[in-house]
PDB file of N, CA and C in Angstrom:
ATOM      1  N   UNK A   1    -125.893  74.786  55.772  1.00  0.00           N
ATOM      2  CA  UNK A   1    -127.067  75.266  55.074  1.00  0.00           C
ATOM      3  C   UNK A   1    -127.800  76.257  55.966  1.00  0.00           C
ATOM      4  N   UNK A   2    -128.211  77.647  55.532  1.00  0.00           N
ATOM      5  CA  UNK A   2    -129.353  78.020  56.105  1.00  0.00           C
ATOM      6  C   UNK A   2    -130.441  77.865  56.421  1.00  0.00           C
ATOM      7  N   UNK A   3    -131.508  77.952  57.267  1.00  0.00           N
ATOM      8  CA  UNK A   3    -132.426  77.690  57.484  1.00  0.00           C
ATOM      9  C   UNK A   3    -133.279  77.618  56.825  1.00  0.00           C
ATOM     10  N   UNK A   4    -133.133  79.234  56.232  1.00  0.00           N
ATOM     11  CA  UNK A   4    -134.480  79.468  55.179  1.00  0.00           C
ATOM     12  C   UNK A   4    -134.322  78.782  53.885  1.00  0.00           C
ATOM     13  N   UNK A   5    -133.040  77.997  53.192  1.00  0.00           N
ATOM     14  CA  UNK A   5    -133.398  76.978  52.584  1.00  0.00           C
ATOM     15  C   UNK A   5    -134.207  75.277  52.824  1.00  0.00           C
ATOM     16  N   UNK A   6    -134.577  75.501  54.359  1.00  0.00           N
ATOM     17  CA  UNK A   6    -135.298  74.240  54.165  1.00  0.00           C
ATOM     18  C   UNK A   6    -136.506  73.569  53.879  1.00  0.00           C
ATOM     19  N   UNK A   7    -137.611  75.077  53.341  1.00  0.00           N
ATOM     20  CA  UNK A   7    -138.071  75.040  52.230  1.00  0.00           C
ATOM     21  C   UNK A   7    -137.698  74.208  51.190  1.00  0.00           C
ATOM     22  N   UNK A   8    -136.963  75.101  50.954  1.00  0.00           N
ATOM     23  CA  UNK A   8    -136.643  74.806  48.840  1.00  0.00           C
ATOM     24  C   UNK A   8    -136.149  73.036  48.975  1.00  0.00           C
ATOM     25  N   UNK A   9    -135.761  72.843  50.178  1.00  0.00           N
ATOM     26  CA  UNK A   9    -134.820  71.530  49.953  1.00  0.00           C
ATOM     27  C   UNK A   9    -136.053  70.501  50.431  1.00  0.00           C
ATOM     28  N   UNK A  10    -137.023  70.984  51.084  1.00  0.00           N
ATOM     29  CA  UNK A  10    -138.575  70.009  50.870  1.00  0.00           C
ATOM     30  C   UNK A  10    -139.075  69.861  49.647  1.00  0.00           C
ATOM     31  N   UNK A  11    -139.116  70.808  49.196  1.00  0.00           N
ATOM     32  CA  UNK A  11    -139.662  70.729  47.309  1.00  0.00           C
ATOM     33  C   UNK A  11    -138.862  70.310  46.914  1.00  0.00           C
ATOM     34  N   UNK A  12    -137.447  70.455  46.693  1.00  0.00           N
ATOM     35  CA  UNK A  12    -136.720  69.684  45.982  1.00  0.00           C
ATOM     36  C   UNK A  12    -136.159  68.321  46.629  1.00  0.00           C
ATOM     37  N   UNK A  13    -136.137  67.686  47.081  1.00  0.00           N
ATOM     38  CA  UNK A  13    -135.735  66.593  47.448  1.00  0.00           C
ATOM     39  C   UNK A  13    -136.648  65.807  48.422  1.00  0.00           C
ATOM     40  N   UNK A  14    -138.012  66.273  48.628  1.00  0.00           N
ATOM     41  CA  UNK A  14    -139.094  65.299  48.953  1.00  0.00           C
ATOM     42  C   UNK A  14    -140.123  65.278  48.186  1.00  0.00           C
ATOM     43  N   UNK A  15    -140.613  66.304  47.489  1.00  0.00           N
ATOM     44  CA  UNK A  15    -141.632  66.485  46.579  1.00  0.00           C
ATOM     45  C   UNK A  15    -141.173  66.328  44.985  1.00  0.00           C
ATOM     46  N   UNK A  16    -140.137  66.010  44.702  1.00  0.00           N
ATOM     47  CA  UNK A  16    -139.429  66.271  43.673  1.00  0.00           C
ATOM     48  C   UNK A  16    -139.411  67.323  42.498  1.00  0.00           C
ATOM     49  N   UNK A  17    -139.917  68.874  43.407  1.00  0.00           N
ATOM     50  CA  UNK A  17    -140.063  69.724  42.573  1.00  0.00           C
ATOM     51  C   UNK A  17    -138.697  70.715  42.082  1.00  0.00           C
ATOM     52  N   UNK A  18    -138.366  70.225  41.122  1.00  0.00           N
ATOM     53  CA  UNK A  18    -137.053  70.915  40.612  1.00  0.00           C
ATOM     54  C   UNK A  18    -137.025  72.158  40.154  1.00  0.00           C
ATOM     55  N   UNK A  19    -138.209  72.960  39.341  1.00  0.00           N
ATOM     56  CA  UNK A  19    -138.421  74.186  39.081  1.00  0.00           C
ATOM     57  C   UNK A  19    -138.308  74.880  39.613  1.00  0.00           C
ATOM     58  N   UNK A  20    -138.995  75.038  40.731  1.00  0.00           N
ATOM     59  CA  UNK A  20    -139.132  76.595  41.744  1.00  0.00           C
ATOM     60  C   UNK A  20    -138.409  76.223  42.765  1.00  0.00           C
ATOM     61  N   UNK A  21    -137.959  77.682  43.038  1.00  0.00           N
ATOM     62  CA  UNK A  21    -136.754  77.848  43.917  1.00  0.00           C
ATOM     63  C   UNK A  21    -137.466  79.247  44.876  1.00  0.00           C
ATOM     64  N   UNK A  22    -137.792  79.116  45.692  1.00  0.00           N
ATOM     65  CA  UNK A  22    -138.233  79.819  46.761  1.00  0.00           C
ATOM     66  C   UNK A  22    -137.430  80.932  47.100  1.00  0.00           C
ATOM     67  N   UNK A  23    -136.669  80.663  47.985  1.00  0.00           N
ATOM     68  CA  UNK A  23    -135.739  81.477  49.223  1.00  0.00           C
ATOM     69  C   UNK A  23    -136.372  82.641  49.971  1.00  0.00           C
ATOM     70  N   UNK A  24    -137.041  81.940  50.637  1.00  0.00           N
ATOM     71  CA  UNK A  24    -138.296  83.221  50.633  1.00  0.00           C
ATOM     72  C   UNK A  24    -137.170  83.935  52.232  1.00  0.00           C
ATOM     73  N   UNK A  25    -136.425  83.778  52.527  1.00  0.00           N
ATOM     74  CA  UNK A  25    -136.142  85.287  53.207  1.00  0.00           C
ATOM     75  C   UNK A  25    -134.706  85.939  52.642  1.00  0.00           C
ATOM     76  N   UNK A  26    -134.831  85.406  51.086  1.00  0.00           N
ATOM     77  CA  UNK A  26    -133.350  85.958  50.343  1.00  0.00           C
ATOM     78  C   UNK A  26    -134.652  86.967  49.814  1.00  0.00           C
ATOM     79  N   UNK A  27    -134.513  88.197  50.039  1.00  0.00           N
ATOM     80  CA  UNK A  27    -135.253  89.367  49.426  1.00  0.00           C
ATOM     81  C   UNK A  27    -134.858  90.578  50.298  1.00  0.00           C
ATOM     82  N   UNK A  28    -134.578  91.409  49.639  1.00  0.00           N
ATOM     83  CA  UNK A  28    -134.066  92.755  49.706  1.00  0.00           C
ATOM     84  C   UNK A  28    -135.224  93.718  50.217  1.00  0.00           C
ATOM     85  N   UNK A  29    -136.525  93.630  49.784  1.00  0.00           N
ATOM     86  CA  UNK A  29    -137.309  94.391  50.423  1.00  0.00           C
ATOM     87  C   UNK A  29    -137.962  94.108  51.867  1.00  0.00           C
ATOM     88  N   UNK A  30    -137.086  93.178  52.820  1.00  0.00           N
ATOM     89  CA  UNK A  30    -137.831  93.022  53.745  1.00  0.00           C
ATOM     90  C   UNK A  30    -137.094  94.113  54.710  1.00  0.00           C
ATOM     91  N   UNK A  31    -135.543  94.158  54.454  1.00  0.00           N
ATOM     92  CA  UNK A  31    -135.173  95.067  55.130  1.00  0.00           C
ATOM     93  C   UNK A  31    -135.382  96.455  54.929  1.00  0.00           C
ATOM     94  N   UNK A  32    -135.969  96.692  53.779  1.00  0.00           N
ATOM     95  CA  UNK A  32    -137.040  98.229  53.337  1.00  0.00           C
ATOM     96  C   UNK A  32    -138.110  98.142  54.106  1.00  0.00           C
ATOM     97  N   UNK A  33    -138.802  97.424  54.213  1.00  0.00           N
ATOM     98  CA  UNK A  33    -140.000  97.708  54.729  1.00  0.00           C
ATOM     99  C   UNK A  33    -139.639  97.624  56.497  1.00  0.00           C
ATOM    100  N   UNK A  34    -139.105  96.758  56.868  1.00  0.00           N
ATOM    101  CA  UNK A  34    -138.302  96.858  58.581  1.00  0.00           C
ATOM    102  C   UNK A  34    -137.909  98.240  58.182  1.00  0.00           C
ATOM    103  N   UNK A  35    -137.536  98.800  57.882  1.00  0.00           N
ATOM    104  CA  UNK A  35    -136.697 100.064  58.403  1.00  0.00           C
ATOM    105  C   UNK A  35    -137.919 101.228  58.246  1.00  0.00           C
ATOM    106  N   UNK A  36    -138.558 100.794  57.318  1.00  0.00           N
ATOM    107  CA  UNK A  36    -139.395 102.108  57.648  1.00  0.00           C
ATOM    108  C   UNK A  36    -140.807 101.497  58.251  1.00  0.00           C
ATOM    109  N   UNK A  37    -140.884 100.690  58.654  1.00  0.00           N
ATOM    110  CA  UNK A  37    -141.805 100.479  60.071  1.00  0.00           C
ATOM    111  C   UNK A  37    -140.738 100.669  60.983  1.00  0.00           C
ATOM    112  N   UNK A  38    -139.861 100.209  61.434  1.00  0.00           N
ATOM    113  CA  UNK A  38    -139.043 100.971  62.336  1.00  0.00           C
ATOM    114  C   UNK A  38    -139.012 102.957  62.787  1.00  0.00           C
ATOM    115  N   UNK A  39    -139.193 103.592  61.684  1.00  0.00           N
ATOM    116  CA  UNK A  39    -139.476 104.761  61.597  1.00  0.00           C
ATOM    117  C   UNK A  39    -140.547 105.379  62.567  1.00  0.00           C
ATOM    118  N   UNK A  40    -142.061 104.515  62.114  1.00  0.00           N
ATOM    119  CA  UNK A  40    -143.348 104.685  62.590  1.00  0.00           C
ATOM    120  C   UNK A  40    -143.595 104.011  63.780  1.00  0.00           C
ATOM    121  N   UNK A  41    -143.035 102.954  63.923  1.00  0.00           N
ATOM    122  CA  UNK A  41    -143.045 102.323  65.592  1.00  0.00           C
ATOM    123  C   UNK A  41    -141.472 101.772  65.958  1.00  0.00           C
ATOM    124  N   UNK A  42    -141.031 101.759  67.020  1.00  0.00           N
ATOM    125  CA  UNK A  42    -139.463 101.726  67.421  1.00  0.00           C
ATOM    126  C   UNK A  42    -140.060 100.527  68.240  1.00  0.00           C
ATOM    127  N   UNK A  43    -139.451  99.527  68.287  1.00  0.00           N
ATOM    128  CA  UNK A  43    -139.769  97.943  69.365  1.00  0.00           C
ATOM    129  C   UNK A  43    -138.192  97.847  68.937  1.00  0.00           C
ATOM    130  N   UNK A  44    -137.447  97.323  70.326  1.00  0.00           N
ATOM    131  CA  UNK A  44    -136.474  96.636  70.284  1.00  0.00           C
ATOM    132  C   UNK A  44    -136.348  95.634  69.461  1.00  0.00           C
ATOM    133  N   UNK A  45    -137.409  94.215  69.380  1.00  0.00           N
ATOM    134  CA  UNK A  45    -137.265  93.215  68.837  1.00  0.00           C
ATOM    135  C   UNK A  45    -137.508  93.150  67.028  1.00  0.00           C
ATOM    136  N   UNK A  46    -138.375  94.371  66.654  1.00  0.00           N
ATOM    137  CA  UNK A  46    -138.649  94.765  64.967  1.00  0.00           C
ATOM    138  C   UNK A  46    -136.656  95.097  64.955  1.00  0.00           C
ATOM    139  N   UNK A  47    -136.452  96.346  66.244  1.00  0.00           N
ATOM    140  CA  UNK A  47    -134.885  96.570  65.340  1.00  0.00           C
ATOM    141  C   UNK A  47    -134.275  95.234  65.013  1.00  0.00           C
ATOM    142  N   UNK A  48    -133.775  94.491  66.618  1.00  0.00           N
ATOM    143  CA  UNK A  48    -133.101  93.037  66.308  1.00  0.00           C
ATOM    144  C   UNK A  48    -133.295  92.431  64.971  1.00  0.00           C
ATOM    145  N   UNK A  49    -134.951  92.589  64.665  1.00  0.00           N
ATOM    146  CA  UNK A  49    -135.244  91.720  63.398  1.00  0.00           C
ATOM    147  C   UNK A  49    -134.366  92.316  62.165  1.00  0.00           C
ATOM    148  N   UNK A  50    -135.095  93.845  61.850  1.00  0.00           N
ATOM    149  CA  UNK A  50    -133.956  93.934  60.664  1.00  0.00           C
ATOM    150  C   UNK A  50    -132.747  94.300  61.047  1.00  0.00           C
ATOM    151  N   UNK A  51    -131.806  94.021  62.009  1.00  0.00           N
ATOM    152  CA  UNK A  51    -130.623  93.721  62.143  1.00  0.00           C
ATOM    153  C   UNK A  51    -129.952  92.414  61.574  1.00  0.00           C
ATOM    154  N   UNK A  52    -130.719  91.495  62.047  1.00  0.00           N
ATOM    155  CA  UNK A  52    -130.406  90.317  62.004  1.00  0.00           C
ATOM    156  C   UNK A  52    -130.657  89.837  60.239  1.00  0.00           C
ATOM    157  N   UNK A  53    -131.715  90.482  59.627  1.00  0.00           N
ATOM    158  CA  UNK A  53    -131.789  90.272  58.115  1.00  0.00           C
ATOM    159  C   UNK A  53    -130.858  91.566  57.410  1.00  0.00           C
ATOM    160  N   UNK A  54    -130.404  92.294  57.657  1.00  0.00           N
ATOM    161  CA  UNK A  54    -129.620  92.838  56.989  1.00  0.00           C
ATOM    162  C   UNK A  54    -127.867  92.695  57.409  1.00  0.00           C
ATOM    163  N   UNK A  55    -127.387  91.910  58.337  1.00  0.00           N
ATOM    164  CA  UNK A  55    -126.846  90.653  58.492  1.00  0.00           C
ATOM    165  C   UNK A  55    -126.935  89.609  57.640  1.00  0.00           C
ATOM    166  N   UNK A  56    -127.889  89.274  57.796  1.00  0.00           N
ATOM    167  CA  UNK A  56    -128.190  87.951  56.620  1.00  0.00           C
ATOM    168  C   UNK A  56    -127.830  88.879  54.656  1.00  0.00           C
ATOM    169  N   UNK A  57    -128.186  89.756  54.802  1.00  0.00           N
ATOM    170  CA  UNK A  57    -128.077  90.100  53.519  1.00  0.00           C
ATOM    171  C   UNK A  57    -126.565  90.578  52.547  1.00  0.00           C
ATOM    172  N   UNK A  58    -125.619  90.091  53.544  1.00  0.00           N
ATOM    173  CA  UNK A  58    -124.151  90.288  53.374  1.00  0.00           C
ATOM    174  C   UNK A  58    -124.234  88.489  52.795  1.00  0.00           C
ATOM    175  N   UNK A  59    -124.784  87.769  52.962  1.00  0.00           N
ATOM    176  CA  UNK A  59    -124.614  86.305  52.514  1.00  0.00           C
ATOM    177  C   UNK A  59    -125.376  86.675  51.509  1.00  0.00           C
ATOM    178  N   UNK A  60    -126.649  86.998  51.082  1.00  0.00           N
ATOM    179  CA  UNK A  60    -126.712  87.362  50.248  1.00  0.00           C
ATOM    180  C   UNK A  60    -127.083  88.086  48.791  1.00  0.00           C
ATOM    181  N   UNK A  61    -125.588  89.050  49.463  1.00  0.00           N
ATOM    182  CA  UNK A  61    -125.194  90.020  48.164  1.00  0.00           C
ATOM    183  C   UNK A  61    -124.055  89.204  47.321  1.00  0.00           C
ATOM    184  N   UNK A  62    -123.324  88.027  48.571  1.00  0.00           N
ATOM    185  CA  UNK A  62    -122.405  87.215  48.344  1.00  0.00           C
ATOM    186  C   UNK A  62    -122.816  86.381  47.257  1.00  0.00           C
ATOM    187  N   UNK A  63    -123.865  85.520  47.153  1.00  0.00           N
ATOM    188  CA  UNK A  63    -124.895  85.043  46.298  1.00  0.00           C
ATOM    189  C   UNK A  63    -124.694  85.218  45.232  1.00  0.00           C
ATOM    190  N   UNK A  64    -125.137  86.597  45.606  1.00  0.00           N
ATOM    191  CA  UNK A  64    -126.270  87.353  44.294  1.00  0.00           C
ATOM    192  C   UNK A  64    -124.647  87.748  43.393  1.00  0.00           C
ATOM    193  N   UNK A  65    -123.804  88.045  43.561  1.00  0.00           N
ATOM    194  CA  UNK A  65    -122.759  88.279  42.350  1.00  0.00           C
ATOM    195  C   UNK A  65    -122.121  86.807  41.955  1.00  0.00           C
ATOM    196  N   UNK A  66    -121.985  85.941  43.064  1.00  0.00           N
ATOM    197  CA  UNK A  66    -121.463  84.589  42.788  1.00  0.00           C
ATOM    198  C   UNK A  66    -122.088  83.965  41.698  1.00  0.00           C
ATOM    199  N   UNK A  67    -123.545  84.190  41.434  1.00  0.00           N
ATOM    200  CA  UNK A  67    -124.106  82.880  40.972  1.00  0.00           C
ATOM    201  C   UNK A  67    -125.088  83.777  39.605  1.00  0.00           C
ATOM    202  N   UNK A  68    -124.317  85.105  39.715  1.00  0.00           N
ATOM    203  CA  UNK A  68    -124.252  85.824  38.465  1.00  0.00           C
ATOM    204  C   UNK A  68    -125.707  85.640  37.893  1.00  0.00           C
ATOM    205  N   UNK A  69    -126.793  86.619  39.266  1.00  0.00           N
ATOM    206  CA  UNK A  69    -128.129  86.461  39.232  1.00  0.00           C
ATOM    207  C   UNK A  69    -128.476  87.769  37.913  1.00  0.00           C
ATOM    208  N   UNK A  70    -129.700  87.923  37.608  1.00  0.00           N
ATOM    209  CA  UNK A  70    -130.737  88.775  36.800  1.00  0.00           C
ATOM    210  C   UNK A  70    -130.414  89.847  38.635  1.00  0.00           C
ATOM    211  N   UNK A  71    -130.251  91.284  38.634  1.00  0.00           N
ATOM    212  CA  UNK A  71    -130.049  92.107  39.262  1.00  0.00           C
ATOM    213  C   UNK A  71    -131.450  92.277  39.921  1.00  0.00           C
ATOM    214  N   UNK A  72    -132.816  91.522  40.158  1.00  0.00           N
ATOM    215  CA  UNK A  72    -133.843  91.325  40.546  1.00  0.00           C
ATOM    216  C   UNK A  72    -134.236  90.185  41.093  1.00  0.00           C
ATOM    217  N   UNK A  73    -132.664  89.480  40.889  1.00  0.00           N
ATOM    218  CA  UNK A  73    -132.989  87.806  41.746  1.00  0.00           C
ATOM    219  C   UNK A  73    -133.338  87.736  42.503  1.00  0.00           C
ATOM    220  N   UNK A  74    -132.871  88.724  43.350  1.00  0.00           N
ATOM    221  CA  UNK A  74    -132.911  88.093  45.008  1.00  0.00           C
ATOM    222  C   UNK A  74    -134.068  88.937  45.647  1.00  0.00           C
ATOM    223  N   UNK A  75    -135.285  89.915  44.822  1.00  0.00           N
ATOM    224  CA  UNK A  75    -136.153  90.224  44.767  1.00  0.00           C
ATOM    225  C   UNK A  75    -137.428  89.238  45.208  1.00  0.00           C
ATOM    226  N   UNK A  76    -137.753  89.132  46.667  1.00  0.00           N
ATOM    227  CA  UNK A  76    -138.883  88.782  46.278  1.00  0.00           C
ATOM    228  C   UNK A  76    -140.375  88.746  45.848  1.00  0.00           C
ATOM    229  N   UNK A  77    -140.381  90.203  45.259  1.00  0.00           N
ATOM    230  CA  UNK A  77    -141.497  90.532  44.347  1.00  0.00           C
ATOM    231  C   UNK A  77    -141.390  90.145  43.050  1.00  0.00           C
ATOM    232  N   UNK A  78    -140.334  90.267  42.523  1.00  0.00           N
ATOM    233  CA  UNK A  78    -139.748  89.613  41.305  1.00  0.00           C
ATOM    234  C   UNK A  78    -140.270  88.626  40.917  1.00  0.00           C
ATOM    235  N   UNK A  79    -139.592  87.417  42.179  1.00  0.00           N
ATOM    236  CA  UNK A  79    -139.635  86.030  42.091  1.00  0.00           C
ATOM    237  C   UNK A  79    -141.150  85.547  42.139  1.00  0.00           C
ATOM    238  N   UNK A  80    -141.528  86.095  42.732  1.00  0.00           N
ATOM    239  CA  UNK A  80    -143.463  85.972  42.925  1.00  0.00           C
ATOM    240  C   UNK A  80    -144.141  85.944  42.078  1.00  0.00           C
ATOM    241  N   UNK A  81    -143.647  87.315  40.953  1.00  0.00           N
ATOM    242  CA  UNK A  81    -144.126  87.655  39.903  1.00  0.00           C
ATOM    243  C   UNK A  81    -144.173  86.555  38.863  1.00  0.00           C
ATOM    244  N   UNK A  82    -142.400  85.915  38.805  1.00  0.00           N
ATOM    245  CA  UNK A  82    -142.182  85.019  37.924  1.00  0.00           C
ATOM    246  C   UNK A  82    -142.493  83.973  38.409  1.00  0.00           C
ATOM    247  N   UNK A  83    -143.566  83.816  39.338  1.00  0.00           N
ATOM    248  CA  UNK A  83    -143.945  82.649  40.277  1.00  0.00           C
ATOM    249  C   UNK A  83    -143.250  81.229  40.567  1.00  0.00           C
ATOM    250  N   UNK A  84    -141.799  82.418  40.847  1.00  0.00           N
ATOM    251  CA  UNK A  84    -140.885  81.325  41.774  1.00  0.00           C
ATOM    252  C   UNK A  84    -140.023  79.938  40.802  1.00  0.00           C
ATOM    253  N   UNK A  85    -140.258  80.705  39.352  1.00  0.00           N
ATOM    254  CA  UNK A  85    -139.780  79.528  38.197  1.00  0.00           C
ATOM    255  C   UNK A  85    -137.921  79.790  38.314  1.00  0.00           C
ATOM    256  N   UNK A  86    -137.313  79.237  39.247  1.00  0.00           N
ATOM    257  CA  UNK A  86    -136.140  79.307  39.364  1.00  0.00           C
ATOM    258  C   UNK A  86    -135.671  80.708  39.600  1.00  0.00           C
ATOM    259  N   UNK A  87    -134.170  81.139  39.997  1.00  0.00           N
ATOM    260  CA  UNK A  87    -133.718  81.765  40.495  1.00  0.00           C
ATOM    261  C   UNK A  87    -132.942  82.277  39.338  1.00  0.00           C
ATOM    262  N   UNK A  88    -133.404  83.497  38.476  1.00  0.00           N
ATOM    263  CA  UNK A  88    -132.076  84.114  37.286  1.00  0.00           C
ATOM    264  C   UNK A  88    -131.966  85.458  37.503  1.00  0.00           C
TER     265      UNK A  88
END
């Protein structure tokens, strides 16, 4: 399991909240916004960061066709919007 599901797996399996599904670092715009703060300030450890999440985002793109998401799933503005009522 990844990390950043251990969220979702507190709500779901201690709180017994079955609806919302988090994944709060499955989102595509974090490595948009890293790259262009990267632009405006250069820090070794911001690059590492969106290295390391756009790394992570090869798991998932893997996901995101596997589990035959809404093409805004893995959005987390999306998901915010739809305030986190499951993952489609």
């Amino acid at each position: 399991m990844d990390a950043d599901h251990l969220y979702d797996c507190y709500q779901r399996y201690i709180k017994g909240n079955l609806t919302k599904t988090y994944l709060l670092l499955h989102g595509w715009e974090y490595s948009i916004v890293g790259l262009g703060a990267l632009l405006v300030y250069y820090h070794p450890v911001l690059l590492a960061c969106i290295l390391a999440h756009l790394a992570h985002l090869a798991h998932v793109v893997t996901d995101h066709f596997v589990n035959k998401l809404h093409p805004l799933g893995y959005s987390i503005t999306y998901r915010a919007l739809k305030r986190f009522d499951g993952v489609s």
